[in-house]
PDB file of N, CA and C in Angstrom:
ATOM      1  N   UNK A   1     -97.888  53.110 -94.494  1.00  0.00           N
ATOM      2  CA  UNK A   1     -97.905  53.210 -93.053  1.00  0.00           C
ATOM      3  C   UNK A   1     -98.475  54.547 -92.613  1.00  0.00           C
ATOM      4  N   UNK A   2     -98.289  55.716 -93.431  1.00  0.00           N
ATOM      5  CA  UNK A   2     -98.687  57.067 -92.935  1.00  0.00           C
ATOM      6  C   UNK A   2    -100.068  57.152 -93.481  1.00  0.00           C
ATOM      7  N   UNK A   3    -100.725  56.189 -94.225  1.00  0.00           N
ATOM      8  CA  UNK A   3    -102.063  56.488 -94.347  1.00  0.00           C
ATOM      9  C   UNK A   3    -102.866  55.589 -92.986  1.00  0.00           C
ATOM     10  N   UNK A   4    -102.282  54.418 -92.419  1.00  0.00           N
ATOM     11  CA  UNK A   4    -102.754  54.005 -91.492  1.00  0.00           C
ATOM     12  C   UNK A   4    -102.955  54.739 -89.930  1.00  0.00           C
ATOM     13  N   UNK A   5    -101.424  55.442 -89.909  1.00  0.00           N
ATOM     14  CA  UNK A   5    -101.616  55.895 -88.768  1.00  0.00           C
ATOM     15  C   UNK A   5    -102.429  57.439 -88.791  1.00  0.00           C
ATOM     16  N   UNK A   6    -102.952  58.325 -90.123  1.00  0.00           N
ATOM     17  CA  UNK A   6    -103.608  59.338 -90.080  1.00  0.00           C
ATOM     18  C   UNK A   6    -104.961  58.480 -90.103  1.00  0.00           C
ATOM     19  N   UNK A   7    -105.475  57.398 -90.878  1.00  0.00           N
ATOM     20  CA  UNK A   7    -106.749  56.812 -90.478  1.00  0.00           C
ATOM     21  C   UNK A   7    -106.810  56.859 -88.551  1.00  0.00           C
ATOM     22  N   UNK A   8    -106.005  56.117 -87.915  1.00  0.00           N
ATOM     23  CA  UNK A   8    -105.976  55.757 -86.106  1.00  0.00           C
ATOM     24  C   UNK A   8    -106.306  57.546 -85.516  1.00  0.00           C
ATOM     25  N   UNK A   9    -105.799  58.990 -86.444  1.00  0.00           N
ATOM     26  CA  UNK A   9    -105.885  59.939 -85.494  1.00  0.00           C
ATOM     27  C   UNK A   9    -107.028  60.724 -85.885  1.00  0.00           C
ATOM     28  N   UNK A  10    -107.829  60.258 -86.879  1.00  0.00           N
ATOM     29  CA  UNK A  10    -109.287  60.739 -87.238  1.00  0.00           C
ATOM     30  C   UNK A  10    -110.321  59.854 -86.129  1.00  0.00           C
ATOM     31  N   UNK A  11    -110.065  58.617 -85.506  1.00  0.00           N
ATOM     32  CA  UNK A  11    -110.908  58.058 -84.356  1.00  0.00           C
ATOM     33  C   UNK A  11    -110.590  58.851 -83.039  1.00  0.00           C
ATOM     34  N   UNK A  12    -111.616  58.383 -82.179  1.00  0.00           N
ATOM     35  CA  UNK A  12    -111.514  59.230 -81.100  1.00  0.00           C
ATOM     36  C   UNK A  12    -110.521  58.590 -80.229  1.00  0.00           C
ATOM     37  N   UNK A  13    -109.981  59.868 -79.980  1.00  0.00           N
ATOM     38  CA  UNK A  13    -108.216  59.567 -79.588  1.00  0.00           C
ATOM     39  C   UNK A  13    -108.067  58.539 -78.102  1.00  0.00           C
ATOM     40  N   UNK A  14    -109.409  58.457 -77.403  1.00  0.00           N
ATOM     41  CA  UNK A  14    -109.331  57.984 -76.097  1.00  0.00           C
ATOM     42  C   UNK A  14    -110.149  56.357 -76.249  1.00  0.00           C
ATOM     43  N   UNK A  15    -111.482  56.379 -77.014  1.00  0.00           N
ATOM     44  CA  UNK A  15    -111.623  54.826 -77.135  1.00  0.00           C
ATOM     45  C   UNK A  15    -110.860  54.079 -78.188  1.00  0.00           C
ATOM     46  N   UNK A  16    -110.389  54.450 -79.101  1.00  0.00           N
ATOM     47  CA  UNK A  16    -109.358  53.742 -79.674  1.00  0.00           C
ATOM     48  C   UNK A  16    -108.265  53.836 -79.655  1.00  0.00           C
ATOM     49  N   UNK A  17    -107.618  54.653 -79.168  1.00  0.00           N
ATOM     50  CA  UNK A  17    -106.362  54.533 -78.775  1.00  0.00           C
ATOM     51  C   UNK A  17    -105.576  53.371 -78.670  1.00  0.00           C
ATOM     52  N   UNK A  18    -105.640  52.686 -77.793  1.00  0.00           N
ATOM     53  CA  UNK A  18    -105.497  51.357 -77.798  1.00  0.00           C
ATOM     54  C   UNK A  18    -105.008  50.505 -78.565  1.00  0.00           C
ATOM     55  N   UNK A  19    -106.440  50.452 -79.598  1.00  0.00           N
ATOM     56  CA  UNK A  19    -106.466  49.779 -80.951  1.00  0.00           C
ATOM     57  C   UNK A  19    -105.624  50.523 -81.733  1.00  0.00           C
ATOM     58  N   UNK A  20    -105.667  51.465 -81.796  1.00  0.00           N
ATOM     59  CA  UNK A  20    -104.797  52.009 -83.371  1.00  0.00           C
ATOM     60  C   UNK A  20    -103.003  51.580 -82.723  1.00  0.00           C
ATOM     61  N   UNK A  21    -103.162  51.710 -81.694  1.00  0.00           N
ATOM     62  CA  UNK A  21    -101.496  50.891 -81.161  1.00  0.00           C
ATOM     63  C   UNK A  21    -101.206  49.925 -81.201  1.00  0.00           C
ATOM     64  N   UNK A  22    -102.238  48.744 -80.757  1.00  0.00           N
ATOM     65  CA  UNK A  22    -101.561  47.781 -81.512  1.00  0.00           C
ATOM     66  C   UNK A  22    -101.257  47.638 -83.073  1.00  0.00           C
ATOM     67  N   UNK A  23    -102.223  47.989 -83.846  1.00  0.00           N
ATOM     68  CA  UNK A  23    -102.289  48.181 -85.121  1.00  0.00           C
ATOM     69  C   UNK A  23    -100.771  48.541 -85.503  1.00  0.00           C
ATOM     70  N   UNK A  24    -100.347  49.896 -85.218  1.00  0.00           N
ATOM     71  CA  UNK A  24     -99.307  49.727 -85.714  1.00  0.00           C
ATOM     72  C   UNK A  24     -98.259  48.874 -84.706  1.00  0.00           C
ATOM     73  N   UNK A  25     -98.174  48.772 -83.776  1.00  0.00           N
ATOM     74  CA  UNK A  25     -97.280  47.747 -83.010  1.00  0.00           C
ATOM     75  C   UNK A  25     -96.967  46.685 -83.701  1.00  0.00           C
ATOM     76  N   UNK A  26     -97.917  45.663 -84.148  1.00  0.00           N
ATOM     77  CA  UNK A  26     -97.876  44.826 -85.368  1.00  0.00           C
ATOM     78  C   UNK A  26     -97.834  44.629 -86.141  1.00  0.00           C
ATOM     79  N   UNK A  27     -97.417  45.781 -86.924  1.00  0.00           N
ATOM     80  CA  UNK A  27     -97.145  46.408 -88.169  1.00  0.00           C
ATOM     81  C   UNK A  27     -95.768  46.588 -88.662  1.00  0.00           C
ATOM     82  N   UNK A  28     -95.122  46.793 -87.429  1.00  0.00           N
ATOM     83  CA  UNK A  28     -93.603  47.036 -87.246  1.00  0.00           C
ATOM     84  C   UNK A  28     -92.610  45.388 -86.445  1.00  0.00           C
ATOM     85  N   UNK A  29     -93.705  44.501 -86.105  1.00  0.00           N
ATOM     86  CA  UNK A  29     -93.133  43.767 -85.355  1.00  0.00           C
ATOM     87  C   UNK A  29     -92.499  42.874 -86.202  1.00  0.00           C
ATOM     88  N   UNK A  30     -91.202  41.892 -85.497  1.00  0.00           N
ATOM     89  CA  UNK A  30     -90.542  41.555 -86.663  1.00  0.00           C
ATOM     90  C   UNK A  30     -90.270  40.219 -85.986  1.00  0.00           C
ATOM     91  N   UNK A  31     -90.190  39.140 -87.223  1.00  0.00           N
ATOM     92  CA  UNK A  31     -90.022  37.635 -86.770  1.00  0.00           C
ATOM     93  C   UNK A  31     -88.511  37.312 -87.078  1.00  0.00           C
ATOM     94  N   UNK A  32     -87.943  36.403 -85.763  1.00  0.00           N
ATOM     95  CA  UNK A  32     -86.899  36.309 -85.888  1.00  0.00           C
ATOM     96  C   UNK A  32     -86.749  35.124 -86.224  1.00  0.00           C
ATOM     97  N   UNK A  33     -85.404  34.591 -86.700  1.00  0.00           N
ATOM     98  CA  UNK A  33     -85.232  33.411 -87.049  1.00  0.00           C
ATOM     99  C   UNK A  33     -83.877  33.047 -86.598  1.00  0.00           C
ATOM    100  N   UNK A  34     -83.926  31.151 -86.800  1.00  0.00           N
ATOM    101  CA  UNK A  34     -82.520  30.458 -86.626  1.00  0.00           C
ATOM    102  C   UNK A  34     -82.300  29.775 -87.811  1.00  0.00           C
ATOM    103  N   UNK A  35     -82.906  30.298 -88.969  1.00  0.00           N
ATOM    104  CA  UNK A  35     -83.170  29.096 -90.093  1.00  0.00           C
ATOM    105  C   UNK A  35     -81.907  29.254 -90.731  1.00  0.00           C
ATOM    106  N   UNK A  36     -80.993  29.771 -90.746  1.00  0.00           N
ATOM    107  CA  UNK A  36     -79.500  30.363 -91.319  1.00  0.00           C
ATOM    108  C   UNK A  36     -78.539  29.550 -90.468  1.00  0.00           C
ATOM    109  N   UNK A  37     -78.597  29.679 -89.531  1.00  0.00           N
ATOM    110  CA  UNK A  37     -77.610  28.833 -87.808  1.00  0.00           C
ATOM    111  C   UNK A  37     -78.049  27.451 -88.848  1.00  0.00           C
ATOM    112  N   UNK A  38     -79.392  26.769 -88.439  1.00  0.00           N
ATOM    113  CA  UNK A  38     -79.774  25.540 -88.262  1.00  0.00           C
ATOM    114  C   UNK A  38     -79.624  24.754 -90.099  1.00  0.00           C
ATOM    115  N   UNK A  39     -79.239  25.478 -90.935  1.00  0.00           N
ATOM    116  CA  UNK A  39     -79.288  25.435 -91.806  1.00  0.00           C
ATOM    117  C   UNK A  39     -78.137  24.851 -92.472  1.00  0.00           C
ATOM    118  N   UNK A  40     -76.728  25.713 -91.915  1.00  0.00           N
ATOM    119  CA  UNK A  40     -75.764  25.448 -91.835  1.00  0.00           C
ATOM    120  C   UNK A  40     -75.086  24.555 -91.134  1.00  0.00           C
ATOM    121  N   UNK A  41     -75.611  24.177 -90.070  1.00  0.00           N
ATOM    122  CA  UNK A  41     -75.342  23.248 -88.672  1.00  0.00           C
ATOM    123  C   UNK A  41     -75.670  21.936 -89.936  1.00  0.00           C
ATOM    124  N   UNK A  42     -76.648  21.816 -90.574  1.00  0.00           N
ATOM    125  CA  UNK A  42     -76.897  20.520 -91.033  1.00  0.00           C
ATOM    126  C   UNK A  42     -76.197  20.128 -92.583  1.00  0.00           C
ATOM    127  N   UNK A  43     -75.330  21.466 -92.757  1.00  0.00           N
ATOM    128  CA  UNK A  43     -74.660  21.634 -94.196  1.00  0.00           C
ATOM    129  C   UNK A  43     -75.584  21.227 -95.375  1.00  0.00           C
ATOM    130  N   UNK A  44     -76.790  21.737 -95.346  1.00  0.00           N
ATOM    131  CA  UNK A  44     -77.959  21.923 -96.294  1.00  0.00           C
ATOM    132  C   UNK A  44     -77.083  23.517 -97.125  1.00  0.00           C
ATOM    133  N   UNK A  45     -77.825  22.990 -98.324  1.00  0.00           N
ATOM    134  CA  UNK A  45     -77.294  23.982 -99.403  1.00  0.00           C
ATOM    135  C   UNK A  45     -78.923  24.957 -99.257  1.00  0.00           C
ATOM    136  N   UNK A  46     -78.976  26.299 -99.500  1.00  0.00           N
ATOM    137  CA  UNK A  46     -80.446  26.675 -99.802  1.00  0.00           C
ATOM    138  C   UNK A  46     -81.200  25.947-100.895  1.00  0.00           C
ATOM    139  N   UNK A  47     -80.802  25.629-101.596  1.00  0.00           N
ATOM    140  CA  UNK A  47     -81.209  25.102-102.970  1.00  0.00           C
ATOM    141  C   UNK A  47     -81.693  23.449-102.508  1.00  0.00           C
ATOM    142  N   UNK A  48     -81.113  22.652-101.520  1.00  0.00           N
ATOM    143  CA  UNK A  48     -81.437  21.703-100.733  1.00  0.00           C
ATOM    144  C   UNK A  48     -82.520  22.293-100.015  1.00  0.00           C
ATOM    145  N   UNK A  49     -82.536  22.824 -99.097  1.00  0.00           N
ATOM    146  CA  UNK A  49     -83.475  23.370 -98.630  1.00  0.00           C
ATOM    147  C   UNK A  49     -84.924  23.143 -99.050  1.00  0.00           C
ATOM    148  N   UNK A  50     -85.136  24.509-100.346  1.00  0.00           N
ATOM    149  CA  UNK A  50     -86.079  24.580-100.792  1.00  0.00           C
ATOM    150  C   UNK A  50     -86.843  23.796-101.707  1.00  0.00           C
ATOM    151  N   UNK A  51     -85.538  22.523-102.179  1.00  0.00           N
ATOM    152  CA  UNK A  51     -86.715  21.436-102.827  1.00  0.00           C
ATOM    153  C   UNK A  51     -87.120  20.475-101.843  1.00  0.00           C
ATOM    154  N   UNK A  52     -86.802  20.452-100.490  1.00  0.00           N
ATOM    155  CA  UNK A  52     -87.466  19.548 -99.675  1.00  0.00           C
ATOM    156  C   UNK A  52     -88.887  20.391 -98.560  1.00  0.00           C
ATOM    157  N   UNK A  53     -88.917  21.904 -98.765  1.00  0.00           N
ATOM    158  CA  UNK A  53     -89.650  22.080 -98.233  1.00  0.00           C
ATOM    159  C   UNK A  53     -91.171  22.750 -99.327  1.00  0.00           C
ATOM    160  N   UNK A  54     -90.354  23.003-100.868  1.00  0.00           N
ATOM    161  CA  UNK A  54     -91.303  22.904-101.625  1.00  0.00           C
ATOM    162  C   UNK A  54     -91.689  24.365-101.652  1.00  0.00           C
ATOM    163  N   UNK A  55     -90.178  25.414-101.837  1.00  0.00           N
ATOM    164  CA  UNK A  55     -90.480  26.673-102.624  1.00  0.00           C
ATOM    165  C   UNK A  55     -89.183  27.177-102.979  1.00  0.00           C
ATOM    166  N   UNK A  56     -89.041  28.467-103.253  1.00  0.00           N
ATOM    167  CA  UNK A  56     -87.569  28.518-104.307  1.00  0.00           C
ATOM    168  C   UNK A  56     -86.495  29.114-103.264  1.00  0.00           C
ATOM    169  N   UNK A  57     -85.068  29.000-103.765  1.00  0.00           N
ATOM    170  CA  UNK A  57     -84.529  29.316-103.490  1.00  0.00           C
ATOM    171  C   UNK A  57     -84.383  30.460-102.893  1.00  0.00           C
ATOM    172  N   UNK A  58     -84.727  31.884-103.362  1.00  0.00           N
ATOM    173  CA  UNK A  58     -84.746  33.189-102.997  1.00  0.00           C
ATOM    174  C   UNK A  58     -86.073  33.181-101.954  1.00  0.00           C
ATOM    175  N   UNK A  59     -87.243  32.471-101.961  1.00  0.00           N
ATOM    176  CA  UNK A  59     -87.613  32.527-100.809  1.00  0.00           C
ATOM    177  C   UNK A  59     -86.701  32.209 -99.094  1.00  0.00           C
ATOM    178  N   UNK A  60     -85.888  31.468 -99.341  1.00  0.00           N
ATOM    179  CA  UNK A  60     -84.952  30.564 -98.250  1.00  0.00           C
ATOM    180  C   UNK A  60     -84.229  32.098 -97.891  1.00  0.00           C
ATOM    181  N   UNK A  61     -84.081  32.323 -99.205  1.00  0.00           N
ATOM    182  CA  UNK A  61     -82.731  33.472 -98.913  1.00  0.00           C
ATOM    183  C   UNK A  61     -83.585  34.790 -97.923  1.00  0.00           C
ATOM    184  N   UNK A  62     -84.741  34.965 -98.503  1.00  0.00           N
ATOM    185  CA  UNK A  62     -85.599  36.262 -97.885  1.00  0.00           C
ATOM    186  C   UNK A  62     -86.045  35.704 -96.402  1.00  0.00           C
ATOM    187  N   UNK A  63     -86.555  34.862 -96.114  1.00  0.00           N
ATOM    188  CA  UNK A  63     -86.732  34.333 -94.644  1.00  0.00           C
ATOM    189  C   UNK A  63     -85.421  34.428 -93.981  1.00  0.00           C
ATOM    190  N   UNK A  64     -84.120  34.011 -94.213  1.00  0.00           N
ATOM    191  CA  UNK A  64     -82.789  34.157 -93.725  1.00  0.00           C
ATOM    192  C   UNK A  64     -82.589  35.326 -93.445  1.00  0.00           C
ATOM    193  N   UNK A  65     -82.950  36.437 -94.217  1.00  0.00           N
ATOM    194  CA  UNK A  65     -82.617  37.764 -94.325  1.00  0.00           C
ATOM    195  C   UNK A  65     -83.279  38.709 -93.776  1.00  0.00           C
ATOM    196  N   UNK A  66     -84.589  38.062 -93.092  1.00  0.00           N
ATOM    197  CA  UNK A  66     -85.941  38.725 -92.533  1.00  0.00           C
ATOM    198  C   UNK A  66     -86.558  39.315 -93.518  1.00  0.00           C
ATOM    199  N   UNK A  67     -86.588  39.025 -94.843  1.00  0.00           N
ATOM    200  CA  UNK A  67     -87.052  40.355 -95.495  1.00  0.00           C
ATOM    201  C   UNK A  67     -88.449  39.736 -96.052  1.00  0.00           C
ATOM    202  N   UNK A  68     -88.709  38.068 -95.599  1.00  0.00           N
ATOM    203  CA  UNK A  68     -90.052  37.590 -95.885  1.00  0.00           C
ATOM    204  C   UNK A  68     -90.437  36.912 -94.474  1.00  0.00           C
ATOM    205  N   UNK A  69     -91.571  36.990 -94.210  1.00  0.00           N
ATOM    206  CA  UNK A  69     -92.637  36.129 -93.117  1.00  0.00           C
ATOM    207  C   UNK A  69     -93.118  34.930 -93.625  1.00  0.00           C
ATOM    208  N   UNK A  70     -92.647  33.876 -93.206  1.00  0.00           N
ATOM    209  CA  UNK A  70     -93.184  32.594 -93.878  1.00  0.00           C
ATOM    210  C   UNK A  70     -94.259  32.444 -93.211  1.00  0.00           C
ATOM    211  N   UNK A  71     -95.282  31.811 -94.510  1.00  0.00           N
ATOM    212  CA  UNK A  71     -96.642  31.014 -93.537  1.00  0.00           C
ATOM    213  C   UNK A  71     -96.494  30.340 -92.788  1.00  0.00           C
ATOM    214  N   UNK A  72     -97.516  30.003 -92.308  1.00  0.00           N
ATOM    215  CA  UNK A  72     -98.304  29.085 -90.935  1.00  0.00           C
ATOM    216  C   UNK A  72     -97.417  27.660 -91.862  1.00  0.00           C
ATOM    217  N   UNK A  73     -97.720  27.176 -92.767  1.00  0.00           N
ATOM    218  CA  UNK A  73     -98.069  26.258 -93.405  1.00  0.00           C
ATOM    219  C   UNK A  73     -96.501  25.875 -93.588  1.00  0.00           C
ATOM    220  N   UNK A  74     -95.832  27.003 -94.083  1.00  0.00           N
ATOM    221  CA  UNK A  74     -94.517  27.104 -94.423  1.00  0.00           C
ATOM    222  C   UNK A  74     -93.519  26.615 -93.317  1.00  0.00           C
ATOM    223  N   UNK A  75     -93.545  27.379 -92.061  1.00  0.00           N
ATOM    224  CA  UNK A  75     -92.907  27.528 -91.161  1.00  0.00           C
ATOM    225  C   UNK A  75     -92.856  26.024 -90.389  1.00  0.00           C
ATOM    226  N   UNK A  76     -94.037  25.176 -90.669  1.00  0.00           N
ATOM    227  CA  UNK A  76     -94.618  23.899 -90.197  1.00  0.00           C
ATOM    228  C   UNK A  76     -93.980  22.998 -91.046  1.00  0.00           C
ATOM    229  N   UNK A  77     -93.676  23.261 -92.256  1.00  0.00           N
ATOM    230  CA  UNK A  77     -92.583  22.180 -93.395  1.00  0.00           C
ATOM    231  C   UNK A  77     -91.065  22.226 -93.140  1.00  0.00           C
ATOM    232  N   UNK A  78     -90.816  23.879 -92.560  1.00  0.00           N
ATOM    233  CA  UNK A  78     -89.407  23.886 -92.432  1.00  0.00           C
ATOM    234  C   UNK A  78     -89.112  23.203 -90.737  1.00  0.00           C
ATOM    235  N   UNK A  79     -90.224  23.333 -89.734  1.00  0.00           N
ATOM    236  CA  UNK A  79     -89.498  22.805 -88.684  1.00  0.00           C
ATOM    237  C   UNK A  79     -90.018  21.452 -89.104  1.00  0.00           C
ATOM    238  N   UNK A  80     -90.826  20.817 -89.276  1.00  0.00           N
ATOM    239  CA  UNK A  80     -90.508  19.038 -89.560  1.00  0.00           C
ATOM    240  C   UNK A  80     -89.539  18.474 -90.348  1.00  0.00           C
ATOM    241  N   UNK A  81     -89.335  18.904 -91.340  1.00  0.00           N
ATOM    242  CA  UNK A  81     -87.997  18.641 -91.669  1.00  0.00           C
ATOM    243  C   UNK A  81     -86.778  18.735 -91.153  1.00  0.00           C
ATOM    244  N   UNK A  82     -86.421  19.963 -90.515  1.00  0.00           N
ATOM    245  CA  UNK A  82     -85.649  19.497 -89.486  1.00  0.00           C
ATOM    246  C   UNK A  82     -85.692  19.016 -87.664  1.00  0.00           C
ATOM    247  N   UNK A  83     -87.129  18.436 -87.975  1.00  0.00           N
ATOM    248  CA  UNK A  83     -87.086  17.540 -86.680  1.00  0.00           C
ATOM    249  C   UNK A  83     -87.393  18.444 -85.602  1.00  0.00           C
ATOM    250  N   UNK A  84     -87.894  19.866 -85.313  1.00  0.00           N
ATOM    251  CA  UNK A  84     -87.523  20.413 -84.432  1.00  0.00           C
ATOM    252  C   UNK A  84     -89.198  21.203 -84.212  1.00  0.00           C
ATOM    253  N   UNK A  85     -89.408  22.291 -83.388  1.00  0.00           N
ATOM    254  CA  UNK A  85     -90.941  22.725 -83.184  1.00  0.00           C
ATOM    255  C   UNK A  85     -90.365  24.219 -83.464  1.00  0.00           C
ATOM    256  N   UNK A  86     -91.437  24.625 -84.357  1.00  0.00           N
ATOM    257  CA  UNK A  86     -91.671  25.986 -84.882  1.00  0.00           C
ATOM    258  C   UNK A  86     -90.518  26.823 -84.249  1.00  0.00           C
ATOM    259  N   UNK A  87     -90.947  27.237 -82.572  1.00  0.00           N
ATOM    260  CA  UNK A  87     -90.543  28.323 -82.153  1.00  0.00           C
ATOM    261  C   UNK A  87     -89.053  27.322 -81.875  1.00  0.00           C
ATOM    262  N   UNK A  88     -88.622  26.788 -81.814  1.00  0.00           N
ATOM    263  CA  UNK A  88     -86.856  26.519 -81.901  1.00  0.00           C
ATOM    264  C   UNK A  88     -86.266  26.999 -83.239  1.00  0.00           C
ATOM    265  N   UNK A  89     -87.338  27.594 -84.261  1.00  0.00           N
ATOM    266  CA  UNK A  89     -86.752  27.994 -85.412  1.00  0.00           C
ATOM    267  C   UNK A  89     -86.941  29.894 -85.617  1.00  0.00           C
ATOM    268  N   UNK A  90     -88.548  29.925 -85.251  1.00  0.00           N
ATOM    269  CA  UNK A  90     -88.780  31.241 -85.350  1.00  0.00           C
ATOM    270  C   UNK A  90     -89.002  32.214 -84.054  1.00  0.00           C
ATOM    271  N   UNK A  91     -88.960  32.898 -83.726  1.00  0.00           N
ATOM    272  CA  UNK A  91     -89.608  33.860 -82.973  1.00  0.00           C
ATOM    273  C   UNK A  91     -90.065  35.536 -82.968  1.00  0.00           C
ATOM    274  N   UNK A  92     -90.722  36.213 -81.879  1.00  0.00           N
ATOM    275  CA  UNK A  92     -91.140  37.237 -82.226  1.00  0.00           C
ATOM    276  C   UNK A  92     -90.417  37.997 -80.938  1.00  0.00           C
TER     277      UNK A  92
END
């Protein structure tokens, strides 16, 4: 992170400015989830979980925990399976 934001203060501080803020803005931004609530609501085991959406266990656990960002692809297996649309599961 500290090599990104000394790259943003070698540009010129007034036309990019901007840019190097979002940069890190989105860098730090964090996805929230209900996949723990909705998980439990349906008395799914993680281990249930992850053989119906087709990855392992400790992934289930790191998305629960925020400590992973599921894909596009991912996030699209876990809300059809439970019947529901993306953002009723994730948000930012």
């Amino acid at each position: 992170m500290l090599t990104m934001f000394a790259y943003c203060s070698v540009l010129s501080p007034y036309y990019w400015m901007g840019y190097c803020l979002k940069i890190l803005y989105n860098t730090f931004q964090m996805l929230e989830n209900k996949l723990l609530l909705i998980r439990t609501k349906k008395n799914l085991t993680q281990e249930e979980l992850a053989k119906a959406v087709e990855v392992t266990r400790q992934t289930i656990i790191a998305i629960e925990k925020g400590n992973y960002t599921p894909s596009v692809l991912l996030a699209l297996r876990i809300a059809k399976f439970f019947n529901v649309k993306v953002e009723d599961i994730f948000t930012i």
